[in-house]
Protein backbone atom coordinates (compact mmCIF):
# COMPACT_ATOMS: atom_id res chain seq x y z
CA UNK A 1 0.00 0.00 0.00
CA UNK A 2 1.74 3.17 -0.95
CA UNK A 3 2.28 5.65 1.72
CA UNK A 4 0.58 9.08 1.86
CA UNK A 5 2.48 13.09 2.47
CA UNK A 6 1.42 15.52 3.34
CA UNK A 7 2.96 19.11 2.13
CA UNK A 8 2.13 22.92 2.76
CA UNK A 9 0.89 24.48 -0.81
CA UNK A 10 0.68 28.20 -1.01
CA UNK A 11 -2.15 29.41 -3.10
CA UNK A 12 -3.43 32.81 -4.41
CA UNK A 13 -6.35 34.53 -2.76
CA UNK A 14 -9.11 34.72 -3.79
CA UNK A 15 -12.89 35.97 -3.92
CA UNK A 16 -14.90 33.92 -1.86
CA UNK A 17 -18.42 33.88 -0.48
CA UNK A 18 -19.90 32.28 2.40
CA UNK A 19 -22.04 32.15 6.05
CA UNK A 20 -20.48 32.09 8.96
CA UNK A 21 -22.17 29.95 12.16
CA UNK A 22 -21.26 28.72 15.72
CA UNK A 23 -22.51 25.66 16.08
CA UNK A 24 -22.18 22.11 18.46
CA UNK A 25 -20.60 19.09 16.99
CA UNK A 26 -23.77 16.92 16.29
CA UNK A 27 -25.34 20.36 14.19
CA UNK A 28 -22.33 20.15 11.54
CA UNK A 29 -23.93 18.09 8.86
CA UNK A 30 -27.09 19.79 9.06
CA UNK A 31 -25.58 23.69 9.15
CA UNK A 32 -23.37 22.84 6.40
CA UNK A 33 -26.12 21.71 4.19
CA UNK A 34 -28.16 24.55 4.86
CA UNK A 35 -25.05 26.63 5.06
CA UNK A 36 -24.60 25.70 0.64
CA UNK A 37 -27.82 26.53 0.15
CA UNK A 38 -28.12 29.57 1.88
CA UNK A 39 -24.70 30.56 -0.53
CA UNK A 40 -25.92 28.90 -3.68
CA UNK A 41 -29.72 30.47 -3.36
CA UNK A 42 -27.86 34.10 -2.57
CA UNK A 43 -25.14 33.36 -5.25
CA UNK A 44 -27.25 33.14 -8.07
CA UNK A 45 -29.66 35.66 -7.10
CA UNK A 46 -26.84 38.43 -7.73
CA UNK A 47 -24.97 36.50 -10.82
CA UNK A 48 -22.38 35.36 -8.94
CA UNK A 49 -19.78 32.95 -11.21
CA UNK A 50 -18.49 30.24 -8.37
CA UNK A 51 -14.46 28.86 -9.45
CA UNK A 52 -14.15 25.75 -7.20
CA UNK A 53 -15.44 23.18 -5.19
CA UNK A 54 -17.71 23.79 -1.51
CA UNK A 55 -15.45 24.75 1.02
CA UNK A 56 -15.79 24.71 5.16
CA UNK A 57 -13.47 26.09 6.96
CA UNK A 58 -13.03 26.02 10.74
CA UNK A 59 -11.42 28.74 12.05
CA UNK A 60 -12.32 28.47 15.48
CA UNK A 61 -13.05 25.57 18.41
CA UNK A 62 -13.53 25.39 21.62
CA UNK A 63 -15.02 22.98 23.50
CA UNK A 64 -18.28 21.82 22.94
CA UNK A 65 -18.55 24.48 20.05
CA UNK A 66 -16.84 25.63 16.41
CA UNK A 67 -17.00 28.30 14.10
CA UNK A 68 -17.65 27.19 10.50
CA UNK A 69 -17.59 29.29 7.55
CA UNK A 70 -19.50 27.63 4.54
CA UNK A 71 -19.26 28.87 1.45
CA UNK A 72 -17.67 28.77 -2.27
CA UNK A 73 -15.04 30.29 -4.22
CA UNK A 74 -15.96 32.86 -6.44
CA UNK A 75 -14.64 33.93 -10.20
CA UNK A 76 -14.82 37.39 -9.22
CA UNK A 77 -16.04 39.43 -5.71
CA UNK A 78 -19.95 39.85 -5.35
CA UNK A 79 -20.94 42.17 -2.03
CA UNK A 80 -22.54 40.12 0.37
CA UNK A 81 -25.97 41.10 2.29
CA UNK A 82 -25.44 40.86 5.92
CA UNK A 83 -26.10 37.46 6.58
CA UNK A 84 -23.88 36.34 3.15
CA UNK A 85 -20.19 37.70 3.14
C-alpha cells in the first residue's frame, strides 16, 4: 500500500463567499447543508460565477462548540448582504 504526504501548498487569494455559524458538533452536517444553500440560493440571485469546489473552513473551536464558515469560491467578488459575506 503506498504511503501518503502531506505538504504545505501556497495558493493565491481569492474571492470567496460564504455564512459564517457557531454551532455544536452533532449540528455540523445539518448547518453545512443549509449553510450551501443559503450561498448557492444568494449566489445566483446576484450573478455570482463560483471557481471551485464547496469549502468549510473552521477557524475556530472550543469545547463543545466551532466556528464554521460555509461557502464557495468565487470567479470574481460579489458584495454580500449581511447574513452572506
Amino acid at each position: 500500500m503506498p504511503t501518503s504526504s502531506i505538504a504545505r501548498k501556497t495558493i493565491d487569494a481569492r474571492p470567496f463567499l460564504f455564512v459564517r455559524r457557531r454551532v455544536a458538533p452533532p449540528e455540523i452536517a445539518n448547518t453545512i447543508g443549509e449553510g450551501f444553500g443559503t450561498v448557492m440560493g444568494y449566489g445566483h440571485s446576484v450573478g455570482a460565477v463560483f471557481a471551485g469546489r464547496p469549502v468549510t473552513r473552521y477557524p475556530e473551536m472550543s469545547p463543545g462548540m466551532m466556528t464554521l464558515e460555509i461557502g464557495f469560491p468565487l470567479a470574481a467578488p460579489v458584495a454580500g448582504n449581511g447574513a452572506v459575506e
